[in-house]
N, C-alpha and C. Protein backbone atom coordinates (compact mmCIF):
# COMPACT_ATOMS: atom_id res chain seq x y z
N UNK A 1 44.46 3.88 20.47
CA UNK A 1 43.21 3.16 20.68
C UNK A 1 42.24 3.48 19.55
N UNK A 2 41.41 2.71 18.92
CA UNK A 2 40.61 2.50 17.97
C UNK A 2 39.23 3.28 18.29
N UNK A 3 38.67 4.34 17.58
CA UNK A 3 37.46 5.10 17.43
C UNK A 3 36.67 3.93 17.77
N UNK A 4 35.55 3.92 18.90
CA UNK A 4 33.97 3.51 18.59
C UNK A 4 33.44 3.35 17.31
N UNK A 5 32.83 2.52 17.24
CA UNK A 5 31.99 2.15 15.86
C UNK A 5 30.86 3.33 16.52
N UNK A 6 30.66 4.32 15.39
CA UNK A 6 29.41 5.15 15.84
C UNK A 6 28.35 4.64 15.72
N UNK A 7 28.07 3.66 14.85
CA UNK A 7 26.70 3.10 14.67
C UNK A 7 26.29 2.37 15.84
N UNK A 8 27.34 1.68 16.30
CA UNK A 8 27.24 0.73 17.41
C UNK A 8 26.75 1.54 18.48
N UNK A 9 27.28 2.44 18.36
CA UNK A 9 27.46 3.47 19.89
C UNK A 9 26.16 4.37 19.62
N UNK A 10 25.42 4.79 18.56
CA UNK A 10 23.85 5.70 18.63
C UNK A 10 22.44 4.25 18.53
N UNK A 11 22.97 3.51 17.94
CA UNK A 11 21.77 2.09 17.74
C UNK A 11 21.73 0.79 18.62
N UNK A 12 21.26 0.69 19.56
CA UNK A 12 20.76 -0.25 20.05
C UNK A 12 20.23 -1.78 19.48
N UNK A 13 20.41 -2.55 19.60
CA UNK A 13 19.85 -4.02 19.02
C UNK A 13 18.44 -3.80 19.41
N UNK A 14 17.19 -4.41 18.26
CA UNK A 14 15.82 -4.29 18.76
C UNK A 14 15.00 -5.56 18.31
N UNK A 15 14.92 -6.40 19.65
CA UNK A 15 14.57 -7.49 19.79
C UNK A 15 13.27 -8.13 18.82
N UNK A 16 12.70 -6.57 18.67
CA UNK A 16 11.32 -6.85 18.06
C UNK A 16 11.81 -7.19 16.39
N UNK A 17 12.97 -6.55 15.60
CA UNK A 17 13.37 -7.11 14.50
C UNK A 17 14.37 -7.94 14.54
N UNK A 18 14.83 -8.87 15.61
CA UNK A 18 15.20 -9.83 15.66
C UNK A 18 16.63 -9.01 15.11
N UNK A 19 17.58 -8.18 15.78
CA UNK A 19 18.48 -7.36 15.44
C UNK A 19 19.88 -7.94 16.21
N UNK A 20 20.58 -8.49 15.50
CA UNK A 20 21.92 -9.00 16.47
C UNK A 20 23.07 -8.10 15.41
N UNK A 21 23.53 -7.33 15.85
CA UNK A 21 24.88 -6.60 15.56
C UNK A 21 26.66 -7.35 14.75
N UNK A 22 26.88 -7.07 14.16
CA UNK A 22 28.59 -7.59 13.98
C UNK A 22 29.05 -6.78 15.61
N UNK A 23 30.56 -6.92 15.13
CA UNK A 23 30.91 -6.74 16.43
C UNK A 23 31.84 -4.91 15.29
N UNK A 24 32.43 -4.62 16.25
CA UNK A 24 33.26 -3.52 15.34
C UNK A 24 34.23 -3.86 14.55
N UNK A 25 34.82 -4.91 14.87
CA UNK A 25 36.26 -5.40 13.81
C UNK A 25 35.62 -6.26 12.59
N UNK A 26 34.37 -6.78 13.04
CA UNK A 26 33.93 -7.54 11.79
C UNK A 26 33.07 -6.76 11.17
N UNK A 27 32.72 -5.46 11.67
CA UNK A 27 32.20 -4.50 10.28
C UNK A 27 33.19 -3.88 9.84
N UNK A 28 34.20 -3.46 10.25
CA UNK A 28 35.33 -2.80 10.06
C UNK A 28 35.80 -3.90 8.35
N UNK A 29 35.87 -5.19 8.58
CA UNK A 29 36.44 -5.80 7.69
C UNK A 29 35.55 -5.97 6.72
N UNK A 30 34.39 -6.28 6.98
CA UNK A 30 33.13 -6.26 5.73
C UNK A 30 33.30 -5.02 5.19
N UNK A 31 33.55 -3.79 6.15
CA UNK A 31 33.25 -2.92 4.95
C UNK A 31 35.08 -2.70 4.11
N UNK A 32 35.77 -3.21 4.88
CA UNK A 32 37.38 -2.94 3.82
C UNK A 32 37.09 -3.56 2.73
N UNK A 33 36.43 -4.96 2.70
CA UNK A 33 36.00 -5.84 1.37
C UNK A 33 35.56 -5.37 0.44
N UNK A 34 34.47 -4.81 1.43
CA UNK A 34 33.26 -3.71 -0.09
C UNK A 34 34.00 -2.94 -0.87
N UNK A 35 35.42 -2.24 0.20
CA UNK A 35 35.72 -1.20 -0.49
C UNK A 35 37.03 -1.72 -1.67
N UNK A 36 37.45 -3.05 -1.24
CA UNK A 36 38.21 -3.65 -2.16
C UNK A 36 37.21 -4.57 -3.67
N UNK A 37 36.39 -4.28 -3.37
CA UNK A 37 35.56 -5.45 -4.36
C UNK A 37 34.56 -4.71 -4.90
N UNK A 38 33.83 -3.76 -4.40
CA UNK A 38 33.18 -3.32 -4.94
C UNK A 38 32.94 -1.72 -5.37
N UNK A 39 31.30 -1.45 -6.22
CA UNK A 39 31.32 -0.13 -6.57
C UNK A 39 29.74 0.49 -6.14
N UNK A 40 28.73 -0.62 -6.17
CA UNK A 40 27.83 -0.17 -5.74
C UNK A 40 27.32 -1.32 -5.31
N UNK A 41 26.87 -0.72 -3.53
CA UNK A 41 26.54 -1.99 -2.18
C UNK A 41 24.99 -2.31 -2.13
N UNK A 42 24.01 -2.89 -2.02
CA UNK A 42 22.37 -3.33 -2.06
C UNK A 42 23.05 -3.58 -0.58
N UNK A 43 22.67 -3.01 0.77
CA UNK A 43 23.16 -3.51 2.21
C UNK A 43 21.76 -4.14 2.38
N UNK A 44 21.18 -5.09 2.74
CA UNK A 44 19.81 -6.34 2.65
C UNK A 44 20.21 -6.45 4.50
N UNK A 45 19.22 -5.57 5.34
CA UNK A 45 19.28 -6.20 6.67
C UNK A 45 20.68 -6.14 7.05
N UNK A 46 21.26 -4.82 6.38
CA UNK A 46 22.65 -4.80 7.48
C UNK A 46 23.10 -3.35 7.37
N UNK A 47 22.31 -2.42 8.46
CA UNK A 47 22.40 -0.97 8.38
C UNK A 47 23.59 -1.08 9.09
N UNK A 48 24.07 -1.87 10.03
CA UNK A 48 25.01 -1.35 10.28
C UNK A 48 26.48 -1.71 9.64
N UNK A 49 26.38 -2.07 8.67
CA UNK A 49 27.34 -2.02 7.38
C UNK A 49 27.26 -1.32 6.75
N UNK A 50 26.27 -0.58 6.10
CA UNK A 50 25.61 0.55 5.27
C UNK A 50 25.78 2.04 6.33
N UNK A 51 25.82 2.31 7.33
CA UNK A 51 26.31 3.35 7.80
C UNK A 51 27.46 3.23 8.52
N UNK A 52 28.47 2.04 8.40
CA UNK A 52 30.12 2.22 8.83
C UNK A 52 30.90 2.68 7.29
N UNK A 53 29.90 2.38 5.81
CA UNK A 53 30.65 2.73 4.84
C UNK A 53 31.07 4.57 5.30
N UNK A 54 32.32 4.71 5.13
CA UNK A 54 32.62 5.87 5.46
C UNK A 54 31.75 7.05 4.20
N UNK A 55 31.09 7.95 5.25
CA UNK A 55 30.17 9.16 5.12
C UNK A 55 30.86 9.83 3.47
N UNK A 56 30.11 9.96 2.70
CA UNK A 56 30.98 11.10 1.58
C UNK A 56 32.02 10.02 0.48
N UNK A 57 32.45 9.15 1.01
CA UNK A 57 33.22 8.02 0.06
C UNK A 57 32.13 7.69 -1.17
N UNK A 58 32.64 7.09 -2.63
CA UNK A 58 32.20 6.73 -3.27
C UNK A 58 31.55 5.66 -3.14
N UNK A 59 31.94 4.72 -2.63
CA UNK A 59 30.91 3.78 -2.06
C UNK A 59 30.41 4.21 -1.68
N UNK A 60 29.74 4.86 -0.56
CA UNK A 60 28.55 5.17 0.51
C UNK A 60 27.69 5.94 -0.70
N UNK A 61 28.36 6.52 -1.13
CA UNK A 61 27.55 7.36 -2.23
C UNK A 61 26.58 6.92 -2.94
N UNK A 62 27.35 5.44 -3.42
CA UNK A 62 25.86 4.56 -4.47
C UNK A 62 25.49 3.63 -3.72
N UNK A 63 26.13 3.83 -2.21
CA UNK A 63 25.12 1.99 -1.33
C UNK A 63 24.17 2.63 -1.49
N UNK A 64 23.08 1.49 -1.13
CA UNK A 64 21.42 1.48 -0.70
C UNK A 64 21.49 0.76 0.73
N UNK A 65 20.80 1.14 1.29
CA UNK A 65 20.01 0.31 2.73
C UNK A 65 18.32 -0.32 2.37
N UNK A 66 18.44 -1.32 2.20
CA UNK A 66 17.59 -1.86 2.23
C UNK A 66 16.41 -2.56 4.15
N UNK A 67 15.79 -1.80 4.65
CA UNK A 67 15.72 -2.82 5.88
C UNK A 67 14.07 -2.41 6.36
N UNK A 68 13.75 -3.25 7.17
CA UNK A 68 12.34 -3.10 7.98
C UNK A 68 12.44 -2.11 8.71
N UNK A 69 12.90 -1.86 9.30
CA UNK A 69 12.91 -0.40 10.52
C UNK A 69 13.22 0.56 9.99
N UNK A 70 11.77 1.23 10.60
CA UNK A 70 12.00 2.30 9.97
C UNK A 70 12.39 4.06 10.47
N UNK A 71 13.50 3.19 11.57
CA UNK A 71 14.55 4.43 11.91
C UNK A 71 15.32 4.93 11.27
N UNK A 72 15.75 3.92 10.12
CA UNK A 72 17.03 5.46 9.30
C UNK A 72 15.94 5.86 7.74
N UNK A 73 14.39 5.63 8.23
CA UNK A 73 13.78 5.98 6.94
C UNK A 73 14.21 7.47 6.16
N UNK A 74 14.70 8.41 7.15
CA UNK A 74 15.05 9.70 6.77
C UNK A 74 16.40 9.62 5.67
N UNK A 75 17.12 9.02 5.77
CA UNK A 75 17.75 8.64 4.89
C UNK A 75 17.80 8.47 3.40
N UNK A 76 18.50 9.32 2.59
CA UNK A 76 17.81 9.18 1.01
C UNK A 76 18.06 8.06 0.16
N UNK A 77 19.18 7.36 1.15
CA UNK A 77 19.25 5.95 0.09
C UNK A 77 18.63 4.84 0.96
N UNK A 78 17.48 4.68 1.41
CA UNK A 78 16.92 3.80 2.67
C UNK A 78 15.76 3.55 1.67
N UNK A 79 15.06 2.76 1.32
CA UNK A 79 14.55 1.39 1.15
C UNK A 79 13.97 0.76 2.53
N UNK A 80 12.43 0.67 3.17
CA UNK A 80 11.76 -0.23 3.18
C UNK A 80 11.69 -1.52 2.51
N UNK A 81 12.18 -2.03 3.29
CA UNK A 81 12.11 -3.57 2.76
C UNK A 81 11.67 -4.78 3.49
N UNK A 82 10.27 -5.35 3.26
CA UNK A 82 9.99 -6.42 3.47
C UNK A 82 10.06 -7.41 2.78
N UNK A 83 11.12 -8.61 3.57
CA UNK A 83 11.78 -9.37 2.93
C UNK A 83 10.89 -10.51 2.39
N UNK A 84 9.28 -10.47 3.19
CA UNK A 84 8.77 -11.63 2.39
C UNK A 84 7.96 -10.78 1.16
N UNK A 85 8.04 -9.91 0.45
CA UNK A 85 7.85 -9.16 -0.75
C UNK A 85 8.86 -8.56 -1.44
N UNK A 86 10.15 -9.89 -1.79
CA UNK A 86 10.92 -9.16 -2.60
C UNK A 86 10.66 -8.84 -3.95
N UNK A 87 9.37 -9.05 -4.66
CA UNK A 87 8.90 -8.26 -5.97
C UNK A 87 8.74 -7.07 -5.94
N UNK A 88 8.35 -6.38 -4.34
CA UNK A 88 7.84 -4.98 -4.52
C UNK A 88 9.15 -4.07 -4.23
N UNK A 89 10.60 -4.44 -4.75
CA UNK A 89 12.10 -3.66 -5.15
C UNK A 89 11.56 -2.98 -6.06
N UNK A 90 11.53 -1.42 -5.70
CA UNK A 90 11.29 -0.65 -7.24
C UNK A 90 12.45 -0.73 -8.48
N UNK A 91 12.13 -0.32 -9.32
CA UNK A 91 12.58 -0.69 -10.73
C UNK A 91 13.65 0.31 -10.75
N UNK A 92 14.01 1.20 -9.92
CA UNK A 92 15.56 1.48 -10.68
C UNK A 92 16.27 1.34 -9.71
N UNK A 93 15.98 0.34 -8.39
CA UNK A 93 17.22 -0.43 -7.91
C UNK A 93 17.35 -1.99 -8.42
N UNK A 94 16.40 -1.97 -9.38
CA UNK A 94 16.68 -3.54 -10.19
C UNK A 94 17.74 -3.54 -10.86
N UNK A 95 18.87 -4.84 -10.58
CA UNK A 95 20.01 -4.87 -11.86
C UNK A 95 20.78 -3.98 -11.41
N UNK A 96 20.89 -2.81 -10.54
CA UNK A 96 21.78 -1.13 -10.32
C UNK A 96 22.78 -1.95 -9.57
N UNK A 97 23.24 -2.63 -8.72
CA UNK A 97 24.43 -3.23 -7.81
C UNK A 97 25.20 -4.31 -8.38
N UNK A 98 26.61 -4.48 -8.14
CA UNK A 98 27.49 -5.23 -8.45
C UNK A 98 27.92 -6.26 -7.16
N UNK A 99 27.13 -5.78 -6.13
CA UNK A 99 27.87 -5.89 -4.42
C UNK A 99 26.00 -6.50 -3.75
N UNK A 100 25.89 -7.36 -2.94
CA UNK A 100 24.64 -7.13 -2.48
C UNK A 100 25.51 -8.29 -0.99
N UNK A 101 24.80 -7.44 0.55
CA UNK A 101 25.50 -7.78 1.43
C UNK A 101 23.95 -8.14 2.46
N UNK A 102 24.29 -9.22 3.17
CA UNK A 102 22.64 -10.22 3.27
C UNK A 102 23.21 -10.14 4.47
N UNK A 103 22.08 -10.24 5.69
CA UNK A 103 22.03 -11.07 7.24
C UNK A 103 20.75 -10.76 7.31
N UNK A 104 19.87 -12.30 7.02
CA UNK A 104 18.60 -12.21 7.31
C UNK A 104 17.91 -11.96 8.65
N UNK A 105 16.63 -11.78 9.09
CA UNK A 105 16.54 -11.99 10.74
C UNK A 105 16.50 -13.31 11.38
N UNK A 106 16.03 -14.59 10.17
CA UNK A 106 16.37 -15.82 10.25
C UNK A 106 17.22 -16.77 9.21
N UNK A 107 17.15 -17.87 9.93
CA UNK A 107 18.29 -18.40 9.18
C UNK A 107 17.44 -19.74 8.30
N UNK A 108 15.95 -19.90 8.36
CA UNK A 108 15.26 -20.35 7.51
C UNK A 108 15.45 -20.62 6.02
N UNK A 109 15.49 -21.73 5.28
CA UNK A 109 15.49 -21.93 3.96
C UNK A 109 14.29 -20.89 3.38
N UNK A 110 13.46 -20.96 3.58
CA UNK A 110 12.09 -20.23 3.68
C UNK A 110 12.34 -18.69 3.41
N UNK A 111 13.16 -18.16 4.41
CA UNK A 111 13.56 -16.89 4.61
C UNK A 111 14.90 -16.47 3.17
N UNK A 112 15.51 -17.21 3.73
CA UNK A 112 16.86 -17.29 2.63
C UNK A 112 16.25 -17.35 0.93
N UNK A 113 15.36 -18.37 0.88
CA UNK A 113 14.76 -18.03 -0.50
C UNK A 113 14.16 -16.81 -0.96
N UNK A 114 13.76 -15.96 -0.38
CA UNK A 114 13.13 -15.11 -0.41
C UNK A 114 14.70 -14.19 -0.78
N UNK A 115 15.58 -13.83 -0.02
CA UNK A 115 16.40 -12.88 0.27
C UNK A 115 17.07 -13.01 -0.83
N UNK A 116 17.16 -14.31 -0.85
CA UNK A 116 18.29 -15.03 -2.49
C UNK A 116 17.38 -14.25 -4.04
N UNK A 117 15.64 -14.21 -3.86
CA UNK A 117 15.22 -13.89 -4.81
C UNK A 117 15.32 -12.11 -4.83
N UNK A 118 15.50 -11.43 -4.20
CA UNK A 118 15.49 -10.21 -3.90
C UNK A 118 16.87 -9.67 -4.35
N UNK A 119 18.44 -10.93 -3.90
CA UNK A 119 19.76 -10.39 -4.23
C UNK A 119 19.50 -10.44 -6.13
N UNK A 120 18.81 -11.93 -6.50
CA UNK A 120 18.67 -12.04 -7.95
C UNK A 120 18.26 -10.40 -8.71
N UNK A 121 17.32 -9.76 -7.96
CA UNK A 121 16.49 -9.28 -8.89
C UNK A 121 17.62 -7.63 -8.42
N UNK A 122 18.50 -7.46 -7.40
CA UNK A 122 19.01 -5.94 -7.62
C UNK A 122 20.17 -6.03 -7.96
N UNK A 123 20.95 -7.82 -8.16
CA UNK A 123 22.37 -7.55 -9.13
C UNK A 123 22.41 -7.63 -10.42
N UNK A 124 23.51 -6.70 -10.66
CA UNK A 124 23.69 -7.12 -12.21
C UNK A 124 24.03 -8.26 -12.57
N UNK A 125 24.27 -8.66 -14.10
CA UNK A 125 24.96 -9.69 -14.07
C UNK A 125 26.11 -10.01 -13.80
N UNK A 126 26.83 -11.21 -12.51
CA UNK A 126 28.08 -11.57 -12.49
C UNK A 126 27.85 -10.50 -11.11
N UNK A 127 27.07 -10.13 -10.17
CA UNK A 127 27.32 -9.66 -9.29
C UNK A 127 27.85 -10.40 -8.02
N UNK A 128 28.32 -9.80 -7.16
CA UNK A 128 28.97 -10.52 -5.80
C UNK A 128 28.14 -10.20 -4.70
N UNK A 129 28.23 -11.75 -3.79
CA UNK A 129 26.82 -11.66 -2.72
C UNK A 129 28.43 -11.96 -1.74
N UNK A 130 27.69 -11.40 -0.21
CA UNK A 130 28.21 -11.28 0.82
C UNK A 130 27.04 -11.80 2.01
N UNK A 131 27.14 -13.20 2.61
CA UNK A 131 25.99 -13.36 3.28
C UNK A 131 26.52 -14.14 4.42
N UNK A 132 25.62 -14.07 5.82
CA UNK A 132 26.36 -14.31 6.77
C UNK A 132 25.13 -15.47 7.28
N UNK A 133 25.28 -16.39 7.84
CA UNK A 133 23.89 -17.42 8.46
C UNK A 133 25.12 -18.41 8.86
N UNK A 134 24.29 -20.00 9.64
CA UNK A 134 24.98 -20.94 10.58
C UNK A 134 25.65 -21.26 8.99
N UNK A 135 26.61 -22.34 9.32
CA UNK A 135 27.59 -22.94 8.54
C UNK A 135 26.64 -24.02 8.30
N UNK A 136 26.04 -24.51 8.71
CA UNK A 136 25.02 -25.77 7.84
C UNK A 136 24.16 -25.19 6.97
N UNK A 137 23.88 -23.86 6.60
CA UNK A 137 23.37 -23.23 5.89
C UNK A 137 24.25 -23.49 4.54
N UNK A 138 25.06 -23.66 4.46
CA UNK A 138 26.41 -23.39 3.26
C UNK A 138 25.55 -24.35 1.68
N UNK A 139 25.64 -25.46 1.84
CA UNK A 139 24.60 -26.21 0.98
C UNK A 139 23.51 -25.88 0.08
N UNK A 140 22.74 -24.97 0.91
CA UNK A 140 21.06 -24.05 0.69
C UNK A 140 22.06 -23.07 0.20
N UNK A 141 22.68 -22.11 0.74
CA UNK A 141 23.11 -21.03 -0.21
C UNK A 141 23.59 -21.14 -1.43
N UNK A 142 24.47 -21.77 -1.45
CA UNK A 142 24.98 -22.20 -2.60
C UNK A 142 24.28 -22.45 -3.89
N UNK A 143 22.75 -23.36 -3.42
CA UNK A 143 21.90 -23.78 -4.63
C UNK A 143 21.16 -22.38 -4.23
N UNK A 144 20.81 -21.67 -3.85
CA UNK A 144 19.61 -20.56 -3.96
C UNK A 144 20.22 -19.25 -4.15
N UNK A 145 21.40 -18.99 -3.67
CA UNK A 145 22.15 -17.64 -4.44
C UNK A 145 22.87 -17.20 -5.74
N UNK A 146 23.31 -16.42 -6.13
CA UNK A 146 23.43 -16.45 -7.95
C UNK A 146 25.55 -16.31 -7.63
N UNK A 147 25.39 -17.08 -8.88
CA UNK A 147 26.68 -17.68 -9.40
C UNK A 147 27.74 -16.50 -9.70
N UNK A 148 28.95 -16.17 -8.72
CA UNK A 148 29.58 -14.74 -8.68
C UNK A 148 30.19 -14.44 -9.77
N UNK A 149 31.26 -13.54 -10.09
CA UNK A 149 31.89 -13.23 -11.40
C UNK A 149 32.90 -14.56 -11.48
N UNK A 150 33.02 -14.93 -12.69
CA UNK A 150 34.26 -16.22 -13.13
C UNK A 150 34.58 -15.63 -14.18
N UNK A 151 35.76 -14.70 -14.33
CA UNK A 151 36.24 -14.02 -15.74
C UNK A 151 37.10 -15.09 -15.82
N UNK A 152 37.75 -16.02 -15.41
CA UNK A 152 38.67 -16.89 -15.67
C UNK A 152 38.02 -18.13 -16.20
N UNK A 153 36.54 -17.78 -16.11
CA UNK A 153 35.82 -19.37 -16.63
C UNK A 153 35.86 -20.59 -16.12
N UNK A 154 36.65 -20.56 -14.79
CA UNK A 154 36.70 -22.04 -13.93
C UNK A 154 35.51 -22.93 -13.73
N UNK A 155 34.46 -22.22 -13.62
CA UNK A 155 33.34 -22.72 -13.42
C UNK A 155 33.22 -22.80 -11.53
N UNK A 156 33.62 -21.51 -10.88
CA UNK A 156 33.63 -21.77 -9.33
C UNK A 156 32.29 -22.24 -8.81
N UNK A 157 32.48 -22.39 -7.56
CA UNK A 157 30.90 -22.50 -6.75
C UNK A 157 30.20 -21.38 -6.51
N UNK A 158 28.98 -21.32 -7.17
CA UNK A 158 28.43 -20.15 -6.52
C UNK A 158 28.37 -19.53 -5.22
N UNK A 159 28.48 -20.53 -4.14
CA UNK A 159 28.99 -19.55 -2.56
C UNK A 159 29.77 -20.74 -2.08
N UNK A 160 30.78 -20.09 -1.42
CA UNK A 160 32.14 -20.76 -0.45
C UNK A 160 32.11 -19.77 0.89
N UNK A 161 32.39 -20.93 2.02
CA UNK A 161 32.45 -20.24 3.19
C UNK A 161 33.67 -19.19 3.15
N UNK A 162 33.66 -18.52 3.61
CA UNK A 162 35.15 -17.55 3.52
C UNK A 162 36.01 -18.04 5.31
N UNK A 163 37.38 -17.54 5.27
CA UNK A 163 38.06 -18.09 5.76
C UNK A 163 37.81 -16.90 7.55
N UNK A 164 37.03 -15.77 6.81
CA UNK A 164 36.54 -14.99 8.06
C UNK A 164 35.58 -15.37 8.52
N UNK A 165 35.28 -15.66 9.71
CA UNK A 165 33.67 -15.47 10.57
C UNK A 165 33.61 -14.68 11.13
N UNK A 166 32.17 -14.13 11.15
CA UNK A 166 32.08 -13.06 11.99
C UNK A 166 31.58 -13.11 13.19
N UNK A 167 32.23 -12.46 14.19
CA UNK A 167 31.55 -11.91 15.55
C UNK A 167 30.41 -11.15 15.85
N UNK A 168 29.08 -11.89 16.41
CA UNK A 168 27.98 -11.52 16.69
C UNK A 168 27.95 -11.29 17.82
N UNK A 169 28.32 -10.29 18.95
CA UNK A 169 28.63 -10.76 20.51
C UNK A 169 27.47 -10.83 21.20
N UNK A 170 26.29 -10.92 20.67
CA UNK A 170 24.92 -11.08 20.94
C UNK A 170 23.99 -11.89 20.73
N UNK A 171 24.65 -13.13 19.61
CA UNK A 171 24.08 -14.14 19.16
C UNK A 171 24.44 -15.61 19.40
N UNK A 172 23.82 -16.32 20.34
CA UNK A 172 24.24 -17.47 20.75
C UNK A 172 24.90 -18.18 20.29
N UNK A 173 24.62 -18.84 18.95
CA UNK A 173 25.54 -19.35 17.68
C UNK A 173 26.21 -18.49 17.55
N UNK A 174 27.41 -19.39 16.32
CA UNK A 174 28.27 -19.36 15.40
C UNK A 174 28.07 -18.80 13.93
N UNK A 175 28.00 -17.85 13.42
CA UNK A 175 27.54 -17.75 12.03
C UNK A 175 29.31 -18.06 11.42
N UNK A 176 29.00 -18.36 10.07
CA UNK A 176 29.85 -18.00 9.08
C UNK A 176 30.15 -17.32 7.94
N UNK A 177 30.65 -16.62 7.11
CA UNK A 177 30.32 -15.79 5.88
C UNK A 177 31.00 -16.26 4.93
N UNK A 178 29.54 -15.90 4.02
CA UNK A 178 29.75 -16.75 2.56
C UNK A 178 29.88 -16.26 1.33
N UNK A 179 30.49 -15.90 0.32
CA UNK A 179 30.78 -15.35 -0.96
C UNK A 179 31.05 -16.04 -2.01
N UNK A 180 30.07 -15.23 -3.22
CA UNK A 180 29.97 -15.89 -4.37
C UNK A 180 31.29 -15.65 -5.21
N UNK A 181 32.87 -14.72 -4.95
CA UNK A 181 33.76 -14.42 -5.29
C UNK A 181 34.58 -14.65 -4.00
N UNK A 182 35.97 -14.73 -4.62
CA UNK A 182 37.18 -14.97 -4.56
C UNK A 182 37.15 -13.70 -3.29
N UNK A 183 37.58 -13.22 -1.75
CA UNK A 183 37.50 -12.27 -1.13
C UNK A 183 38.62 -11.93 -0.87
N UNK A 184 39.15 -10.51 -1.13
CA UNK A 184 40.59 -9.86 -0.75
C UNK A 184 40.70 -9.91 0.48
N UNK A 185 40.06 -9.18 1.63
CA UNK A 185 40.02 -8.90 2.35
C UNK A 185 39.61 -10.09 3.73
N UNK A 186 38.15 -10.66 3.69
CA UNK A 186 37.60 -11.92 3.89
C UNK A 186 38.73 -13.45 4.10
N UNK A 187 39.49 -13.34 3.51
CA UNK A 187 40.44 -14.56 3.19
C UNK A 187 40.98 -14.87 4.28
N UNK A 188 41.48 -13.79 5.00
CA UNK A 188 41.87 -14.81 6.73
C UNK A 188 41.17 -14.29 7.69
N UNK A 189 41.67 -15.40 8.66
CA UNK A 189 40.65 -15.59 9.98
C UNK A 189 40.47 -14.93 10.88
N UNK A 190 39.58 -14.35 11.59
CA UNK A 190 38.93 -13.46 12.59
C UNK A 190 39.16 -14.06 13.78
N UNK A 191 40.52 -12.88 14.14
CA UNK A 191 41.13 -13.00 15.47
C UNK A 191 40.10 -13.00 16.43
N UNK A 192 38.88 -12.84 16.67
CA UNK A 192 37.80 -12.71 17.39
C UNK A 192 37.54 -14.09 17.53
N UNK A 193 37.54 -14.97 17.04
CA UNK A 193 36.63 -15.91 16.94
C UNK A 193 37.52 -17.02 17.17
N UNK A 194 37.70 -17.75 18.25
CA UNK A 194 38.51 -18.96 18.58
C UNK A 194 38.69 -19.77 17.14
N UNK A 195 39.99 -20.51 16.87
CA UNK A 195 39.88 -21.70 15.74
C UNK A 195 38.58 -22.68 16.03
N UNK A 196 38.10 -23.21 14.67
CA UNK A 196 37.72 -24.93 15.32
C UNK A 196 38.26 -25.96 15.75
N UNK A 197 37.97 -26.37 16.22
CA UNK A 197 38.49 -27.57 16.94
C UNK A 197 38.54 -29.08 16.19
């Protein structure tokens, strides 16, 4: 039988930040991705991705937590972040990430612009976004998030739905997840989540 997600199991959802959870198998797989794709994580509104990266790993080592609550403020890589002031990112997490992993508290164009200007300003160039909102969102992301690595020069789309969705078991809707790269891990479908129809 499979360990508890500890995060799941010490943090509560808090209505007042509009807080809906993955489920454990779909953080479990976000974070196998990170650990296949990336080297350093910007987690944007998703602590509980940022504390399933396993404790002491090189990843966890250079993520950041970026979020409004300020329960894991004790934390030395935790970031206050209000998402409608993404100018006030201090300057040496500007450009520092290759990885930046998004679930806004809304699913607003409004909101999303903001978050999209915030992923702009802490990836490097050719960095990879990981972002989760409804599937009619796909359109808006695409034009407002930055264009992932293309070492092959195809000229890809800057975001494609991925073939995983994730399980919110707390959120009325359907989200889907979207990436500006090609996903190792991401690529098939989340036994959680019935086919479409």
């Amino acid at each position: 039988m499979e360990a508890p997600n500890g995060f799941l199991s010490k943090h509560p959802e808090k209505a007042e930040h509009n807080q809906y959870w993955y489920s454990h198998y779909t953080i479990q797989k976000i974070v196998e991705e990170l650990q296949a794709s990336a080297a350093k994580v910007a987690c944007l509104s998703t602590p509980s991705i940022y504390f399933s990266i396993p404790a002491g790993s090189p990843l966890r080592q250079a993520a950041w937590l970026l979020d409004y609550d300020d329960q894991w403020a004790a934390d030395p890589h935790f970031f206050k972040y209000d998402f409608k002031q993404p100018e006030a990112l201090p300057a040496h997490l500007r450009g520092a990430f290759d990885c930046v992993v998004i679930d806004p508290p809304f699913i607003t164009r409004e909101v999303w612009a903001l978050y999209a200007q915030a992923a702009q300003l802490l990836l490097a160039p050719g960095g990879k976004v990981v972002g989760t909102t409804v599937a009619e969102n796909g359109p808006m992301l695409a034009e407002l998030l930055p264009p992932g690595p293309d070492p092959a020069g195809f000229g890809l789309p800057a975001v494609q739905a991925a073939a995983f969705r994730p399980s919110i078991p707390h959120l009325i809707y359907q989200y889907n997840l979207f990436t500006n790269f090609k996903p190792a891990v991401l690529c098939e479908p989340n036994p959680e989540i019935p086919p479409d129809d």
